[in-house]
N, C-alpha and C. Protein backbone atom coordinates (compact mmCIF):
# COMPACT_ATOMS: atom_id res chain seq x y z
N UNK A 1 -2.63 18.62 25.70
CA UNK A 1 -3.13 18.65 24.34
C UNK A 1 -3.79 17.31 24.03
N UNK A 2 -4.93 17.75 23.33
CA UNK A 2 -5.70 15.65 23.28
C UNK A 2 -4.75 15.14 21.87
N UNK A 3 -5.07 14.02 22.03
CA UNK A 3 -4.61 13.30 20.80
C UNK A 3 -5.61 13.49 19.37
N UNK A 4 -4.51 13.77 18.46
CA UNK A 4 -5.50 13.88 17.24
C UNK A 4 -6.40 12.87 16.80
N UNK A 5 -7.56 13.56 16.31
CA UNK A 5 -8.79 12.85 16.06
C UNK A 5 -8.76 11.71 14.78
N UNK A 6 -7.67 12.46 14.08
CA UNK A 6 -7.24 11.43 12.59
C UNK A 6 -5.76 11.19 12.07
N UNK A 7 -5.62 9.47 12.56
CA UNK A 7 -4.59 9.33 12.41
C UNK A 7 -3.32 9.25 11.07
N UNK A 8 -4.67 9.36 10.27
CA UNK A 8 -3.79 9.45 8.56
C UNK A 8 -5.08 9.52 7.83
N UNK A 9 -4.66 10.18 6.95
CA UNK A 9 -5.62 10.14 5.31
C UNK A 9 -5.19 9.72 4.06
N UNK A 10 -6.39 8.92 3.44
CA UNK A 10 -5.79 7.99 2.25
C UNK A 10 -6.87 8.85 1.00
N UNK A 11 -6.02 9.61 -0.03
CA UNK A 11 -7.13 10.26 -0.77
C UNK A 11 -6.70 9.95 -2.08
N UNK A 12 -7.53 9.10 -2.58
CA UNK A 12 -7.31 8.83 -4.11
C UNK A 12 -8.07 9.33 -4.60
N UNK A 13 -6.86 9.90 -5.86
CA UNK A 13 -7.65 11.22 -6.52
C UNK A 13 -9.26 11.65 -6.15
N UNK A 14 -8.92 12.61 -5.18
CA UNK A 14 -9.57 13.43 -4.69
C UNK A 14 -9.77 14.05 -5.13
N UNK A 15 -11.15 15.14 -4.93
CA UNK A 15 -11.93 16.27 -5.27
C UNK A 15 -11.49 17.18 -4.58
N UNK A 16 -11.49 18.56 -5.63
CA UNK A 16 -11.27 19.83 -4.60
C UNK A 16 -9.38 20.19 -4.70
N UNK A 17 -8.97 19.18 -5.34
CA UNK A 17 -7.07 19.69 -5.35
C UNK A 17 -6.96 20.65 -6.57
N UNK A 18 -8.08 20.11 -7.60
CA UNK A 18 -7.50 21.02 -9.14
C UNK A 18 -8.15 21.99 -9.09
N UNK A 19 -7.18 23.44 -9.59
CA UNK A 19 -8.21 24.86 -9.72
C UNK A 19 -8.70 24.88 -10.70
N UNK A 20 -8.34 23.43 -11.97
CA UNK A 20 -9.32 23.41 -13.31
C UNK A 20 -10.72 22.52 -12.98
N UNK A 21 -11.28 23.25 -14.13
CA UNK A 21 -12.63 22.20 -14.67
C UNK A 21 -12.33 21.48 -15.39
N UNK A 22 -12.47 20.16 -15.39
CA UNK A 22 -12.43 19.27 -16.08
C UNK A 22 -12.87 19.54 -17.74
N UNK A 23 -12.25 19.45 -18.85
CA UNK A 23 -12.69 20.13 -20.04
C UNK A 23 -12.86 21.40 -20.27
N UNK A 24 -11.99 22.22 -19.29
CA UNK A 24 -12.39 23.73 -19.35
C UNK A 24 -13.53 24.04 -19.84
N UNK A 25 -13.99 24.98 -20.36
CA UNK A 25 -15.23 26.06 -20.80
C UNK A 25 -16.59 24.84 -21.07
N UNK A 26 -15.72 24.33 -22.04
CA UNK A 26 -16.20 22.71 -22.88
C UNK A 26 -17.39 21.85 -22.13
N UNK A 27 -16.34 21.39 -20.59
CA UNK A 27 -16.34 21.02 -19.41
C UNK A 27 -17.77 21.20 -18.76
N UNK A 28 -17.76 23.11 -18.79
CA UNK A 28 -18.92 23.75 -17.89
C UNK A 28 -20.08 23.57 -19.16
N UNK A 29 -20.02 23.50 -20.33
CA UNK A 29 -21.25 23.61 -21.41
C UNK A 29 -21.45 22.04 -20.84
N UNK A 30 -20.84 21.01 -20.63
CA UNK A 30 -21.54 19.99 -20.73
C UNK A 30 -22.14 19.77 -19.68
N UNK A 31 -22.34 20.05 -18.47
CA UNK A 31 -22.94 20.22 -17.48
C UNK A 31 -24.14 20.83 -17.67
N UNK A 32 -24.21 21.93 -18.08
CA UNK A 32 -24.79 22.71 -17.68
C UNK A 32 -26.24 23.40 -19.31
N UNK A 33 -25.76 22.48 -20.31
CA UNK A 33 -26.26 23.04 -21.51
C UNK A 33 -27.43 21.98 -21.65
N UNK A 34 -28.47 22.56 -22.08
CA UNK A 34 -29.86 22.24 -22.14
C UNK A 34 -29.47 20.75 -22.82
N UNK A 35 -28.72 19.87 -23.49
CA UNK A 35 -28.62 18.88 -23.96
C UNK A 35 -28.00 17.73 -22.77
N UNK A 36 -27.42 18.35 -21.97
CA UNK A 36 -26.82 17.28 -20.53
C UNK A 36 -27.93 15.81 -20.35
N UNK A 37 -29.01 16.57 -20.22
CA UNK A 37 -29.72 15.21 -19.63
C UNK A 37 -29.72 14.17 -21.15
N UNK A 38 -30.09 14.50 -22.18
CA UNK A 38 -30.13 13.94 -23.53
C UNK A 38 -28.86 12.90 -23.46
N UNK A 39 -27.82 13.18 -23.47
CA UNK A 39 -26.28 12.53 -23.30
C UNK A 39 -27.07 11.55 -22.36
N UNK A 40 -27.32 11.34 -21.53
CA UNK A 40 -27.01 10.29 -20.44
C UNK A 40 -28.72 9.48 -21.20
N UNK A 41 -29.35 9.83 -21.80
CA UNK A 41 -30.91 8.96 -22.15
C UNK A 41 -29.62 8.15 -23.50
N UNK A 42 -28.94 8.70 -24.20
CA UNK A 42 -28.56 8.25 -25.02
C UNK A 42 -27.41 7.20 -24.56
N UNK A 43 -27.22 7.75 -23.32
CA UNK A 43 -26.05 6.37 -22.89
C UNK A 43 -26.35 5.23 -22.41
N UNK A 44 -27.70 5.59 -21.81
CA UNK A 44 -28.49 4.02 -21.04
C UNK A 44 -28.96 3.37 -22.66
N UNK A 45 -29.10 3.98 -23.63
CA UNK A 45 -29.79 2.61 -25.10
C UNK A 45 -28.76 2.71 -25.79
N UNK A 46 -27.34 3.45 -26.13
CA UNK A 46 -26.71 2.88 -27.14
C UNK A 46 -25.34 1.97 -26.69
N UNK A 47 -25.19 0.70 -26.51
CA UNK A 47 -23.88 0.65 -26.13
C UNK A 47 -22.39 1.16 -26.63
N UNK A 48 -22.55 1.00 -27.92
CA UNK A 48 -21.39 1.96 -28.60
C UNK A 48 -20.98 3.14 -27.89
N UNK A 49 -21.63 3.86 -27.66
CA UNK A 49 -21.76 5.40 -27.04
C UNK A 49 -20.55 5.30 -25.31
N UNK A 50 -21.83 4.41 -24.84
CA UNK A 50 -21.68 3.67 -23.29
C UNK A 50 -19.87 3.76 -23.27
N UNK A 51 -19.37 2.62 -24.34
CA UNK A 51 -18.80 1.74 -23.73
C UNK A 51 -17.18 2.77 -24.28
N UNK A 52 -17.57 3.63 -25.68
CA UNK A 52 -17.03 4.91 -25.99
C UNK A 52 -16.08 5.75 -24.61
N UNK A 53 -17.08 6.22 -24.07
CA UNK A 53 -17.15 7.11 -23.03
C UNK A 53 -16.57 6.35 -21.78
N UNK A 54 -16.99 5.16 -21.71
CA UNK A 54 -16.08 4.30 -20.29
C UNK A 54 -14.82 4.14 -20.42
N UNK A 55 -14.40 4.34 -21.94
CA UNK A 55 -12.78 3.90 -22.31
C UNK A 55 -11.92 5.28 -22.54
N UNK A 56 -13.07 6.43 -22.36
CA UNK A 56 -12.45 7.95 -22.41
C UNK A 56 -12.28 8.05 -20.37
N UNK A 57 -13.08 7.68 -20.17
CA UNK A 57 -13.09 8.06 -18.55
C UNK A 57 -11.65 7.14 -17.82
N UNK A 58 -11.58 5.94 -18.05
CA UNK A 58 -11.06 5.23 -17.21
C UNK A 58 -9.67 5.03 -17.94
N UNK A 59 -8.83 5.71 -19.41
CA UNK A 59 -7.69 5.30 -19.50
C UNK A 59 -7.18 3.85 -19.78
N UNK A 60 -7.84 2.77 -19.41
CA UNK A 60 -7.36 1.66 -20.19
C UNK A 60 -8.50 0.78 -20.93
N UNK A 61 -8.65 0.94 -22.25
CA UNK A 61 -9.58 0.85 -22.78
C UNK A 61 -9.66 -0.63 -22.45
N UNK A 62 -9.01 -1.47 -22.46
CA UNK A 62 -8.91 -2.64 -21.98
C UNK A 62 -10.00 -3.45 -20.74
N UNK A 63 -10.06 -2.50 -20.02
CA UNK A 63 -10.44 -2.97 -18.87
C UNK A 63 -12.60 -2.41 -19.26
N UNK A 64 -12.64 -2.12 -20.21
CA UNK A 64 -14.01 -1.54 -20.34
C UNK A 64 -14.51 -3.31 -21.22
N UNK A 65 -14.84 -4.06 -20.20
CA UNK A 65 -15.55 -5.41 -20.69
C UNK A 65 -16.93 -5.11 -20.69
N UNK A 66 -17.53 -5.79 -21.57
CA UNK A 66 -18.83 -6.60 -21.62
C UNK A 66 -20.10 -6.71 -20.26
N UNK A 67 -19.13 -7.23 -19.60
CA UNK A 67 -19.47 -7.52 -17.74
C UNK A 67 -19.38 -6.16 -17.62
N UNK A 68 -18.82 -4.96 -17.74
CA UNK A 68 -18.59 -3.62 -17.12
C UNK A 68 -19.71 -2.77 -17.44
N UNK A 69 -19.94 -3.31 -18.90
CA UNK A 69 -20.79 -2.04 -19.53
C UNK A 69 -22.35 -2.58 -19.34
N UNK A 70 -22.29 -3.82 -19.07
CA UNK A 70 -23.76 -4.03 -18.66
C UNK A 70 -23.93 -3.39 -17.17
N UNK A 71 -23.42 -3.62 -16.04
CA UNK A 71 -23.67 -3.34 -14.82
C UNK A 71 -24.10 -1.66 -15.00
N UNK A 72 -23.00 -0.54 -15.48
CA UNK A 72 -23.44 0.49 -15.86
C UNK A 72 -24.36 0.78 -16.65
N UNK A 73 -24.41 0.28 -17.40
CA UNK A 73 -26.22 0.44 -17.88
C UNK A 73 -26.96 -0.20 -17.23
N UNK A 74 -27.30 -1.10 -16.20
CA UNK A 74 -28.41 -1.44 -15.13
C UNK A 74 -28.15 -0.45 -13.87
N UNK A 75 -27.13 0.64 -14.05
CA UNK A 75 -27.17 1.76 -12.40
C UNK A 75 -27.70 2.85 -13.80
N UNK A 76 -27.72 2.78 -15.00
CA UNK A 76 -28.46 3.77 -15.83
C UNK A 76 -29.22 3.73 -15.65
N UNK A 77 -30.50 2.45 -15.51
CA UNK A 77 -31.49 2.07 -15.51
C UNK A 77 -32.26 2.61 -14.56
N UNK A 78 -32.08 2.28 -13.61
CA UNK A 78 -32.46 2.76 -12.16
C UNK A 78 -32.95 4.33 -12.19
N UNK A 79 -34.33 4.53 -11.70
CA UNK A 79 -34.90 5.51 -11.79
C UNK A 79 -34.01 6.81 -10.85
N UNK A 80 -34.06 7.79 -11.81
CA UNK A 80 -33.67 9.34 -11.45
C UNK A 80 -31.88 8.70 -10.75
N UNK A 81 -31.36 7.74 -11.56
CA UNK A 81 -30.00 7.07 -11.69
C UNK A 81 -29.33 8.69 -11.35
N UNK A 82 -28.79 9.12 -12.09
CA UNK A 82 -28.09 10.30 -12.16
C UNK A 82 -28.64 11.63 -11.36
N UNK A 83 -29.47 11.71 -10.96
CA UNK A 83 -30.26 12.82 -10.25
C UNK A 83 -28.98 13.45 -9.33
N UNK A 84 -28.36 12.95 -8.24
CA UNK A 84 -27.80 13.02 -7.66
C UNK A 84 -25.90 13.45 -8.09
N UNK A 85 -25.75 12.87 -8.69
CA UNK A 85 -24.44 13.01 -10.11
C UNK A 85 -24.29 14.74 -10.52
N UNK A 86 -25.84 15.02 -11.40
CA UNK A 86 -26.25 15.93 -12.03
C UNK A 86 -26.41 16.99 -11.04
N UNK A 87 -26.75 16.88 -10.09
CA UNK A 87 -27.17 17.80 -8.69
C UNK A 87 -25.51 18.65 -8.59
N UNK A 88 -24.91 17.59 -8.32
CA UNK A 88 -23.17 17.88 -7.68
C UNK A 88 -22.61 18.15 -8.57
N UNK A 89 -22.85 18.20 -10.29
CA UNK A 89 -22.02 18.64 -10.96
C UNK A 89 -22.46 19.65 -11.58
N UNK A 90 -24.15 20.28 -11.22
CA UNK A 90 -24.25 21.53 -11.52
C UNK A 90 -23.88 22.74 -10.76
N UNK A 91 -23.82 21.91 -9.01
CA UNK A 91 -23.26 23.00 -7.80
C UNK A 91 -21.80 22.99 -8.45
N UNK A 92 -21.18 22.67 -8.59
CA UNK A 92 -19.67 21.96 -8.38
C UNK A 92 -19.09 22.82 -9.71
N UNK A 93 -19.70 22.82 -10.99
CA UNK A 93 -18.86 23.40 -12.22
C UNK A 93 -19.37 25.04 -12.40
N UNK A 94 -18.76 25.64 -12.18
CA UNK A 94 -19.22 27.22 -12.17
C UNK A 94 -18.25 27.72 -13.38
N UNK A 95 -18.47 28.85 -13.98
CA UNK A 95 -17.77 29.08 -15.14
C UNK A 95 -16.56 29.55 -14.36
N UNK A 96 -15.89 30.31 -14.11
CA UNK A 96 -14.76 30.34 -12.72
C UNK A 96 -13.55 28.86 -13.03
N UNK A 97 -14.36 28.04 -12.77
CA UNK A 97 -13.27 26.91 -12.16
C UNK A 97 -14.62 26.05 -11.58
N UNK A 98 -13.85 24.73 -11.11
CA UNK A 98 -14.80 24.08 -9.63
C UNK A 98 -14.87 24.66 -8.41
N UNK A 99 -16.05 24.44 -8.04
CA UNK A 99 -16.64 25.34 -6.92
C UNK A 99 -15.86 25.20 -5.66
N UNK A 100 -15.08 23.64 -5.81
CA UNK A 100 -14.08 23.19 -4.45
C UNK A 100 -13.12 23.14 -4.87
N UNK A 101 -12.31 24.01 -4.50
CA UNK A 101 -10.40 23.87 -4.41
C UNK A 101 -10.26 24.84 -2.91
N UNK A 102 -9.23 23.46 -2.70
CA UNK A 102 -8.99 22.93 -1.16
C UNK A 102 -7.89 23.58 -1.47
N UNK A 103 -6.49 23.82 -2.04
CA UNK A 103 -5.65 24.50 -1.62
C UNK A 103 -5.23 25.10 -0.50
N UNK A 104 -5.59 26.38 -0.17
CA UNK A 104 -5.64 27.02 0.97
C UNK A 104 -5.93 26.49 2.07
N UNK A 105 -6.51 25.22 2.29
CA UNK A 105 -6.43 24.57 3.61
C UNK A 105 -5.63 23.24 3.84
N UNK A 106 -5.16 22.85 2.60
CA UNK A 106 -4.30 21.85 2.80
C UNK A 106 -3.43 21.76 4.21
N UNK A 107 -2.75 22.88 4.13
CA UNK A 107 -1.38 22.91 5.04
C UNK A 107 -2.03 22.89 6.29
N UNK A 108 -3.01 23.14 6.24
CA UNK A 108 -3.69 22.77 8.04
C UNK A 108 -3.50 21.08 8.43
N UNK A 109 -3.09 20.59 7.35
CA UNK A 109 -3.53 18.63 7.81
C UNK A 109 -2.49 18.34 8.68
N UNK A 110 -2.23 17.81 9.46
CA UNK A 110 -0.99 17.67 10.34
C UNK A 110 -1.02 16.20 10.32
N UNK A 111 -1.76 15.07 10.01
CA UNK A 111 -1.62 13.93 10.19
C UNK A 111 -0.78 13.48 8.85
N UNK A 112 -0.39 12.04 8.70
CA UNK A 112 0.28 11.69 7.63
C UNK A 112 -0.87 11.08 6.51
N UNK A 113 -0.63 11.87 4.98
CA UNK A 113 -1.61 11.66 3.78
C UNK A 113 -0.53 10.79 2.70
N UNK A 114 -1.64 9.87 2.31
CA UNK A 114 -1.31 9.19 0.83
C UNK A 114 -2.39 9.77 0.11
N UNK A 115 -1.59 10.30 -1.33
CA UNK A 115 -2.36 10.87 -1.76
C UNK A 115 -2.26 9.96 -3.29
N UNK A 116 -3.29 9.56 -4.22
CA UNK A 116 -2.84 8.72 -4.95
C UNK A 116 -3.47 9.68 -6.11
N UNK A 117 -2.74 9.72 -7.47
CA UNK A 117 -4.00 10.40 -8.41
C UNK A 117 -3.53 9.66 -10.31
N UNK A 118 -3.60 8.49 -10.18
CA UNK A 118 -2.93 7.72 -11.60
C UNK A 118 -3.96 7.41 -12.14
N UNK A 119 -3.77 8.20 -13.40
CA UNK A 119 -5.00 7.98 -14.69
C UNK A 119 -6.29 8.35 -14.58
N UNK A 120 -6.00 9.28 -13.88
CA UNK A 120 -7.41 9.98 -13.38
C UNK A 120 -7.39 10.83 -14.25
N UNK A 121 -8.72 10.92 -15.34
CA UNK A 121 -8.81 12.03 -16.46
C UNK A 121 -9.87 13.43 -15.47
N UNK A 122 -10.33 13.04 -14.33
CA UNK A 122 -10.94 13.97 -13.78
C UNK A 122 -10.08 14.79 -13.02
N UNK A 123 -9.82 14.44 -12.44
CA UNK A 123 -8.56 14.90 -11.61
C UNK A 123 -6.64 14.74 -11.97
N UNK A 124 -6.60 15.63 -12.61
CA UNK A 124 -5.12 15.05 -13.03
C UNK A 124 -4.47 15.00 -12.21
N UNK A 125 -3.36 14.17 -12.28
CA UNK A 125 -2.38 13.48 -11.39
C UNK A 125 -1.40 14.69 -10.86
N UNK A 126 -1.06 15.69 -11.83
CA UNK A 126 -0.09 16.88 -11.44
C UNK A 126 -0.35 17.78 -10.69
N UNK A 127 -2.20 17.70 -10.70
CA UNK A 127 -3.00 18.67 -9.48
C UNK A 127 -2.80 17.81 -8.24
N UNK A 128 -2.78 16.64 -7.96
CA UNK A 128 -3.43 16.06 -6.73
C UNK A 128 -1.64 16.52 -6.14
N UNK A 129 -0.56 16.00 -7.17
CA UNK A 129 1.14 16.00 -6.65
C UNK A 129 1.24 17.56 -6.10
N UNK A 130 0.88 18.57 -6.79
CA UNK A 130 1.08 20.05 -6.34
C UNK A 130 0.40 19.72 -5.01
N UNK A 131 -0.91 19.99 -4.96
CA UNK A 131 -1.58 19.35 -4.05
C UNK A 131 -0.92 18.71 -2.67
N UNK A 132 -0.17 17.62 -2.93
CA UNK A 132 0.80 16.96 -1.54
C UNK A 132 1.65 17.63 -1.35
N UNK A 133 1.63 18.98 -2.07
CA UNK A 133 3.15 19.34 -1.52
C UNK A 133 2.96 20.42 -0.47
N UNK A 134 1.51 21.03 -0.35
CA UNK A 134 0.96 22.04 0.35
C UNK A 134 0.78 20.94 1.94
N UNK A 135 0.94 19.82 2.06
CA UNK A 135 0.72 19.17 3.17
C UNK A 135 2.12 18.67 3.53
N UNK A 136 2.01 18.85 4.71
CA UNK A 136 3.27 18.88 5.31
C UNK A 136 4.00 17.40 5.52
N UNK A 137 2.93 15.89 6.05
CA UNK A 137 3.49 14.79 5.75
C UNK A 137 2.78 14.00 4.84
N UNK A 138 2.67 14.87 3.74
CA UNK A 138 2.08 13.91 2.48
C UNK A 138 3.11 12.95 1.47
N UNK A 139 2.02 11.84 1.19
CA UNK A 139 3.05 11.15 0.26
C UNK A 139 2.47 10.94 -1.01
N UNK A 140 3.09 11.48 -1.92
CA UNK A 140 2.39 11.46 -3.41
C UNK A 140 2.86 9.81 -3.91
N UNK A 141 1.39 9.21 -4.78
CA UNK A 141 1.91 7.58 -5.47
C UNK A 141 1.30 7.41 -6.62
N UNK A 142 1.93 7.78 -7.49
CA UNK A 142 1.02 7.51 -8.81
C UNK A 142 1.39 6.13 -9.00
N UNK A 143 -0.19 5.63 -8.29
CA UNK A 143 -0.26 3.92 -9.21
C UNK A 143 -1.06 4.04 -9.97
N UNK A 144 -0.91 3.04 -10.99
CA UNK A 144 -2.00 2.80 -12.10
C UNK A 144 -3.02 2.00 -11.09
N UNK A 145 -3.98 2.10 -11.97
CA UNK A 145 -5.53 1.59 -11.55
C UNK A 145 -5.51 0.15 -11.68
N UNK A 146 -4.31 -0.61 -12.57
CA UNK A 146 -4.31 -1.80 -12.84
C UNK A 146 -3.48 -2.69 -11.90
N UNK A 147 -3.02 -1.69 -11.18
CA UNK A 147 -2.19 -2.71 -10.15
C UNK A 147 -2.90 -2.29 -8.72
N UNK A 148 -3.63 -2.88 -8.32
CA UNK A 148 -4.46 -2.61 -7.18
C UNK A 148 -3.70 -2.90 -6.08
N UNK A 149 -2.40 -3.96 -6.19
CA UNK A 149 -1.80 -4.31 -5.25
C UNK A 149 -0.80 -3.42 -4.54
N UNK A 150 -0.24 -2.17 -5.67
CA UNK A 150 0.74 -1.07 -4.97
C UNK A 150 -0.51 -0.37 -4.22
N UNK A 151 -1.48 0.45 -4.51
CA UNK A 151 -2.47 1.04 -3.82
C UNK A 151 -2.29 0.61 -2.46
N UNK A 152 -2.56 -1.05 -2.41
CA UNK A 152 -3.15 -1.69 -1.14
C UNK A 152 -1.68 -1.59 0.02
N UNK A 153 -0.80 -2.01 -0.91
CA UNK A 153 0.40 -2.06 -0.16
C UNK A 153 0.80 -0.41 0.69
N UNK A 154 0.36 0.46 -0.04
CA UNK A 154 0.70 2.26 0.46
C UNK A 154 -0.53 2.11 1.51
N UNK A 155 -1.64 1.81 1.38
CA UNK A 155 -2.75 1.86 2.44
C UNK A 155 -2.13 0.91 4.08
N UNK A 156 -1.74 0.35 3.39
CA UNK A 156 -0.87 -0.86 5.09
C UNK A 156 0.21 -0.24 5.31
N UNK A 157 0.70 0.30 4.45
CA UNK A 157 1.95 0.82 5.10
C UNK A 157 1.50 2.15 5.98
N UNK A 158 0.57 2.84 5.39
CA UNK A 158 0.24 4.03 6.04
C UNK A 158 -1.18 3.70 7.40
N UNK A 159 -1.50 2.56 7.66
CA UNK A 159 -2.25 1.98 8.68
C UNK A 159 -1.29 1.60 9.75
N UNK A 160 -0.39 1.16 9.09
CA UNK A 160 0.85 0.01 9.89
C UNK A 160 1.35 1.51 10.91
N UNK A 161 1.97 2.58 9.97
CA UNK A 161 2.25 3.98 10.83
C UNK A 161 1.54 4.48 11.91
N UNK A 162 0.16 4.31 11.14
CA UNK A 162 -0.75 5.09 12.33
C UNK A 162 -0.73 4.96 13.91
N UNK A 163 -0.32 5.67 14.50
CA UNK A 163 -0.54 5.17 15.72
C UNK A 163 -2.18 4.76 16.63
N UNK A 164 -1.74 3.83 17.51
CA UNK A 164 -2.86 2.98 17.85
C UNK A 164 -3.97 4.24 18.43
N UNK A 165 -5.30 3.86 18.09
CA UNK A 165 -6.36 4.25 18.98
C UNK A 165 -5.88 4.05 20.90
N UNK A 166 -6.39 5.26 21.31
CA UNK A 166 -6.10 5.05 22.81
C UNK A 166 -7.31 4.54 23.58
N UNK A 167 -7.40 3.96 23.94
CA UNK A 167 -8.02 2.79 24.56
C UNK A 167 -9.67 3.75 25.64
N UNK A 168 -10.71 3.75 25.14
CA UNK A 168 -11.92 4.67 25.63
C UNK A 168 -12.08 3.82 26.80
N UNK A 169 -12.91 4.93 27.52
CA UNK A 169 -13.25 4.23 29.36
C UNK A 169 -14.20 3.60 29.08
N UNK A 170 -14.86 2.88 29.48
CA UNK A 170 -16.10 2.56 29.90
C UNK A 170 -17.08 3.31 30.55
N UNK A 171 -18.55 2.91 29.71
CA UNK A 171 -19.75 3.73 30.28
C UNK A 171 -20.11 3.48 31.46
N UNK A 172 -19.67 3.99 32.24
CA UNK A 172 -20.89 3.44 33.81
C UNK A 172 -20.45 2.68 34.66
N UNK A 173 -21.03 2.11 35.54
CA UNK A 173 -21.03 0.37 35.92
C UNK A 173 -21.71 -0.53 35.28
């Protein structure tokens, strides 16, 4: 039998665990309703709006500085910025649900998963935990976003596990 190709997976809050849409029905109108692109012209000129919406997304309103909300409005800036965003979240939100829920293949993972999902308003944290439980050596960690140091510490610990790469031949002479 060869050795598996992947020695662990690190998935913070990941795509594809929740069978919801984000904002239910709500969710799919904002995607998808002739005003979508309008929202985002109005987010690159008003900062109020901007900086509104960064402190709805990210959970600690705190951390939505000055320094934050400029950088995001200069990746606003940037021509057809969102093109790509807008692309994946018109495939992606179907009235149904999201177009990806992984469920049903979870239990195929055989390697060892950290699965992290804290303060994630996109992905809730109770989808990603159901989620680890369909995998056989998963480890659920709700860290907050503010302590970057538990994250880092679950990532070494789950590197430190991995077993080593096996050593490739050499090409040729």
């Amino acid at each position: 039998m060869p050795p598996p190709r992947v020695a662990g997976l690190a998935l913070l809050a990941p795509c594809g665990d929740s069978p919801r849409l984000h904002g239910g029905k709500a969710g799919y109108f904002a995607v998808h309703a002739p005003h979508a692109a309008a929202t985002q012209t109005v987010l690159r000129r008003g900062d109020r709006l901007l900086r509104a919406s960064l402190r709805a997304l990210l959970h600690h309103p705190e951390v939505v500085s000055d320094e934050l909300v400029a950088q995001v409005r200069a990746l606003l800036a940037r021509p057809d910025a969102q093109a790509a965003w807008s692309a994946f979240q018109h495939h992606e939100a179907v009235w149904s649900g999201p177009r990806t829920y992984l469920a049903g293949q979870l239990a195929g993972i055989s390697c060892p998963v950290l699965l992290s999902g804290a303060h994630d308003r996109l992905i809730p944290p109770d989808d990603v935990h159901a989620a680890a439980a369909h995998i056989q050596h998963a480890r659920f960690v709700l860290a907050a976003r503010d302590a970057p140091g538990q994250i880092a510490d679950q990532l070494l610990g789950l590197l430190a596990a991995a077993p080593a790469a096996p050593a490739t031949p050499a090409d040729g002479p």
